[in-house]
Each structure stands twice: as structure tokens, then as C-alpha cells.
N, C-alpha and C. Protein backbone atom coordinates (compact mmCIF):
# COMPACT_ATOMS: atom_id res chain seq x y z
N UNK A 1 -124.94 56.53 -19.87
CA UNK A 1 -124.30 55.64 -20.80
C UNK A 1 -123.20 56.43 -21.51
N UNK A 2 -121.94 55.74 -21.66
CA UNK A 2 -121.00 56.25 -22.59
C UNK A 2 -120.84 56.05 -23.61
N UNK A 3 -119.92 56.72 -24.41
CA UNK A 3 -119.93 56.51 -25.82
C UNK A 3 -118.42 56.30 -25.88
N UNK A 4 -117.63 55.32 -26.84
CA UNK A 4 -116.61 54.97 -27.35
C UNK A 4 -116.35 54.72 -28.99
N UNK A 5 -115.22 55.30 -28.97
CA UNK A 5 -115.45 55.19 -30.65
C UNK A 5 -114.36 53.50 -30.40
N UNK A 6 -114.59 53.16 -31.77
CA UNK A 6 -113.89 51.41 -31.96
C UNK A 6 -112.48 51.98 -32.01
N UNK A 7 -111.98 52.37 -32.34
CA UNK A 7 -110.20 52.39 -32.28
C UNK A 7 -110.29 52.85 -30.59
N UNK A 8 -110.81 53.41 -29.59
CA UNK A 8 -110.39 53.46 -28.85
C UNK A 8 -111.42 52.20 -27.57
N UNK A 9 -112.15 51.41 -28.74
CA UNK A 9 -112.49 50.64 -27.34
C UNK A 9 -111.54 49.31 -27.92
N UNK A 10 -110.95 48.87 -29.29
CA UNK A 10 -109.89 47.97 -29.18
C UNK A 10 -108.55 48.38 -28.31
N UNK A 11 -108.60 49.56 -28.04
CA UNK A 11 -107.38 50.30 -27.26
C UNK A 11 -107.25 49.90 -25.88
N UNK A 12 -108.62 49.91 -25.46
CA UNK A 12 -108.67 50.21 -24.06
C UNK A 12 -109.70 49.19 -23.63
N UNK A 13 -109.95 47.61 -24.56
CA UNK A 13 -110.83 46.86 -24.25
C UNK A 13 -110.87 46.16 -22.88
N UNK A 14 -110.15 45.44 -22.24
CA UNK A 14 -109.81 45.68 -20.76
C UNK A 14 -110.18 46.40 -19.87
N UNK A 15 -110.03 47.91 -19.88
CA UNK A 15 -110.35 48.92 -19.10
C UNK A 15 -112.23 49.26 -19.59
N UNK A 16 -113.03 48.72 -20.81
CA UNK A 16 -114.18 49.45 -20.99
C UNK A 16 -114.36 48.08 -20.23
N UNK A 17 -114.46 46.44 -20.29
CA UNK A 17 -115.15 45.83 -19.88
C UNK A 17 -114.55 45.25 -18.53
N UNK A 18 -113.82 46.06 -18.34
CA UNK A 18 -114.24 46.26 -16.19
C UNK A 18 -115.18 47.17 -15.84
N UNK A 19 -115.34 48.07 -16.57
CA UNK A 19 -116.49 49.16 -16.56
C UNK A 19 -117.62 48.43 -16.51
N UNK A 20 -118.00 47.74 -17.29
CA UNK A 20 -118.87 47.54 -17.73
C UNK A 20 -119.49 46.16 -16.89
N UNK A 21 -118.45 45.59 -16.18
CA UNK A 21 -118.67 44.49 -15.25
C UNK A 21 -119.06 45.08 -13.74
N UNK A 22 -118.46 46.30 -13.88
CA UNK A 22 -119.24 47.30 -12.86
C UNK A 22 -120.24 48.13 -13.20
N UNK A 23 -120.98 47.30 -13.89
CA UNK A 23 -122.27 48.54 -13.82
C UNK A 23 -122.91 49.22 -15.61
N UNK A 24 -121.61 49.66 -15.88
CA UNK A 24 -121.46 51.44 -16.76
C UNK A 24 -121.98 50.15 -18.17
N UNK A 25 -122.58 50.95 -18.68
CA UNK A 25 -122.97 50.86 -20.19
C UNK A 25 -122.09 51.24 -21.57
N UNK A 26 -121.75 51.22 -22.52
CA UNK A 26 -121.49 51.94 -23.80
C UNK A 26 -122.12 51.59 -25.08
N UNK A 27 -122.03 52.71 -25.59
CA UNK A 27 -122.34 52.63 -27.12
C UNK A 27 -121.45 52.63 -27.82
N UNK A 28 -120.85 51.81 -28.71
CA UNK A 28 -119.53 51.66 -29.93
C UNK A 28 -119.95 52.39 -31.11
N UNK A 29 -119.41 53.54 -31.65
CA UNK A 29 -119.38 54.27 -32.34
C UNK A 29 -118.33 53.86 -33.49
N UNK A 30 -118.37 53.67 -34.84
CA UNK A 30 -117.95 53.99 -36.01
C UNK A 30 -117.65 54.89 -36.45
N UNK A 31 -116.88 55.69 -36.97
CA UNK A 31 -117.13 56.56 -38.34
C UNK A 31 -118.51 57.48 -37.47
N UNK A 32 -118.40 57.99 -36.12
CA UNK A 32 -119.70 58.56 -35.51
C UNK A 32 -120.87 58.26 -35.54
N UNK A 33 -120.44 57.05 -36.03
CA UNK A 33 -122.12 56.71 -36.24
C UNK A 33 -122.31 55.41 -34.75
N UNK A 34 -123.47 55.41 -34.04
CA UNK A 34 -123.54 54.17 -32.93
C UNK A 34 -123.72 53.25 -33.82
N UNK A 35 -122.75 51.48 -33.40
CA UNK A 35 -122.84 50.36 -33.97
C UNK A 35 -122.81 49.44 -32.81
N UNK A 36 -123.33 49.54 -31.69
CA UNK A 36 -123.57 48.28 -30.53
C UNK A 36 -123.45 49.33 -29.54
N UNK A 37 -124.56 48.17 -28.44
CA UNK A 37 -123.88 48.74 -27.25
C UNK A 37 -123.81 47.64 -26.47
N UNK A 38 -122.78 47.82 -25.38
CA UNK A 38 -122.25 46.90 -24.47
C UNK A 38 -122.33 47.33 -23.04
N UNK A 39 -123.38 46.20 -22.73
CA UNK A 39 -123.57 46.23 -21.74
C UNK A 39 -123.35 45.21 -20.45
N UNK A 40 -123.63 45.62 -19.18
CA UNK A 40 -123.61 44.18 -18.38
C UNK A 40 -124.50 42.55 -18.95
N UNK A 41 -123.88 41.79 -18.82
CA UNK A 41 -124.55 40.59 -18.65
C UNK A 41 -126.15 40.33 -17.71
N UNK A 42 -126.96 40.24 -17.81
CA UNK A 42 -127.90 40.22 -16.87
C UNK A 42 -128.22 38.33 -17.00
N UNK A 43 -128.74 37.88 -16.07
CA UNK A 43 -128.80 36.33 -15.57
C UNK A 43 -130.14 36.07 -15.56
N UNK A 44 -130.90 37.16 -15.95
CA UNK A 44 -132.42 37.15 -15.71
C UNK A 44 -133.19 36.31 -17.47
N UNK A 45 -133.98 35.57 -17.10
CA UNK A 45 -134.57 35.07 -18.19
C UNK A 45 -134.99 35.82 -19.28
N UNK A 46 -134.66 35.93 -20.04
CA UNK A 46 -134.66 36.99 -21.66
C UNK A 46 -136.27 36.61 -21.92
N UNK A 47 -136.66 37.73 -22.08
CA UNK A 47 -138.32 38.01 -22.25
C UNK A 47 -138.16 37.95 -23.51
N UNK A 48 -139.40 37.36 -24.11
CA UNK A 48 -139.90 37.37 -25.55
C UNK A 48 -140.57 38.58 -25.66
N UNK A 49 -139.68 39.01 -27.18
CA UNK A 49 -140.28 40.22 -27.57
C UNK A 49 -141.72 40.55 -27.48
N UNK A 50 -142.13 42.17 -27.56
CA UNK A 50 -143.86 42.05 -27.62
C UNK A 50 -144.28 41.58 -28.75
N UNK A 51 -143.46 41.71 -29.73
CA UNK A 51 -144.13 41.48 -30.96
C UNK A 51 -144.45 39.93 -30.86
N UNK A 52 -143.83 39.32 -30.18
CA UNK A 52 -144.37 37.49 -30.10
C UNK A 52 -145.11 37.32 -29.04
N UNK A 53 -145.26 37.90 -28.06
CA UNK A 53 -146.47 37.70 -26.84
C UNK A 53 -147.59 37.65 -27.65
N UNK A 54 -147.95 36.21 -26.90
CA UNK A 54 -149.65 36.18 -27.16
C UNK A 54 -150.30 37.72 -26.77
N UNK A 55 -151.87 37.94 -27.88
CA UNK A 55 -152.57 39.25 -27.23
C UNK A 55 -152.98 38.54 -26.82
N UNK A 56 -154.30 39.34 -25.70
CA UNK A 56 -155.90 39.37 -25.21
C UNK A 56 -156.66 39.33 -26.43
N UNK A 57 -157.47 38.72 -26.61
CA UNK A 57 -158.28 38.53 -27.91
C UNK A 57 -159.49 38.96 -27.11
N UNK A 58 -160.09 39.45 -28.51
CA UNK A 58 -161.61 40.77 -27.88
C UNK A 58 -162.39 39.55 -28.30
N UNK A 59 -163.88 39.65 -27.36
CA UNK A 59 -164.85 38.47 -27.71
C UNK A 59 -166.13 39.35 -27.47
N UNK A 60 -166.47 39.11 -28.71
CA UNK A 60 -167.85 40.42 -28.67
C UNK A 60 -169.07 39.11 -29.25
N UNK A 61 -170.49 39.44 -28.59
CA UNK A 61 -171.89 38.62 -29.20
C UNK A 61 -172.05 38.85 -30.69
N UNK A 62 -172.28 38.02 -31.01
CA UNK A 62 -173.23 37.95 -32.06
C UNK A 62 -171.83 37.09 -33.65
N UNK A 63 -172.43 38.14 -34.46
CA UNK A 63 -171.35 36.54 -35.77
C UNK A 63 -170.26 36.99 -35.93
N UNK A 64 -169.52 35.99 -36.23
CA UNK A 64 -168.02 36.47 -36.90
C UNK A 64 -168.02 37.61 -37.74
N UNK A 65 -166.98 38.03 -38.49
CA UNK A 65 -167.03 39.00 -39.46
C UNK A 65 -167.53 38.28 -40.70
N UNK A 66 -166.72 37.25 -41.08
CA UNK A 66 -166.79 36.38 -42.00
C UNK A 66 -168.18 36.14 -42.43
N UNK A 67 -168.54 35.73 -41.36
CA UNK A 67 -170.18 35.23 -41.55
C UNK A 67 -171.21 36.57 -41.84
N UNK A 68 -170.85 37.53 -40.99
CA UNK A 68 -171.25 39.01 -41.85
C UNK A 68 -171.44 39.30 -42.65
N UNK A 69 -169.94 39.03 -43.18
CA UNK A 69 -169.86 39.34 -45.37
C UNK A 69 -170.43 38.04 -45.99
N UNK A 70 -170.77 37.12 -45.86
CA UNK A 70 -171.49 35.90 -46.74
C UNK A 70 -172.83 36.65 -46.37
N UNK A 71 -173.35 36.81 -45.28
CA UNK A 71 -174.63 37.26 -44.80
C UNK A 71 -174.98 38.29 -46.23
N UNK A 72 -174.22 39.23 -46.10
CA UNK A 72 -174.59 41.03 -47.05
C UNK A 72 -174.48 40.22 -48.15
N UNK A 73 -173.73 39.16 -48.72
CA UNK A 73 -173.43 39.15 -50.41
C UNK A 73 -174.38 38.55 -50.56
N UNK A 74 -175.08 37.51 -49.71
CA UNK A 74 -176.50 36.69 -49.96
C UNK A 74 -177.81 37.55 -50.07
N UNK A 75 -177.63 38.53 -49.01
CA UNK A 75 -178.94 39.44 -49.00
C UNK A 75 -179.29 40.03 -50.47
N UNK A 76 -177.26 40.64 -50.77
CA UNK A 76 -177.52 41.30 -51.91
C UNK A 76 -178.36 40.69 -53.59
């Protein structure tokens, strides 16, 4: 992956995104600091983040938790 700073990818915007229609990646740099990167287009269906995938939910015998703690505060 390359790196471009912004005054030279408004310079040379043309020439980074033929690059980039072939293949090549960049990162847009600020003030040195990375602020995007630009990449190819992909056509492939955009996956939902992990953080929103359903989990596997664990299923263990016996009581809820819930029912646990009413259980102990009654005993108590």
C-alpha cells in the first residue's frame, strides 16, 4: 500500500485513481498524519460488521442465572 500526502493526491488525482482501478491501494496523509484510504471498489456484498453478527449462544442444564439469585436471596 502507498502513501500520498493530499496536496499531492489533488495534484495527481487522475494518475492515483488509475492506480487504484488497477489494483494499488493508498493511504491519504495530512499534516503526516493517515486520513483515508483509497481503495479499489469491490462488487462483493459488504459483510456486517462482527460487532452485529448474531453469536452462538451457550446452553448449559439446569436454572437461569436470574433464577439463581432469587433462589440465594430466598434461602438467605
Amino acid at each position: 500500500m502507498k502513501t500520498i500526502s493530499f496536496t499531492d493526491f489533488r495534484k495527481k488525482a487522475s494518475d492515483v485513481i488509475d492506480e487504484v482501478e488497477q489494483g494499488e491501494a493508498f493511504i491519504l496523509m495530512r499534516r503526516g498524519k493517515p486520513v483515508a484510504e483509497v481503495v479499489p471498489y469491490s462488487d462483493e456484498t459488504l459483510q456486517t460488521p462482527s460487532w452485529k453478527q448474531s453469536l452462538t449462544r451457550l446452553r448449559m442444564k439446569g436454572s437461569d442465572l436470574s433464577s439463581a439469585i432469587l433462589d440465594e436471596r430466598e434461602a438467605s
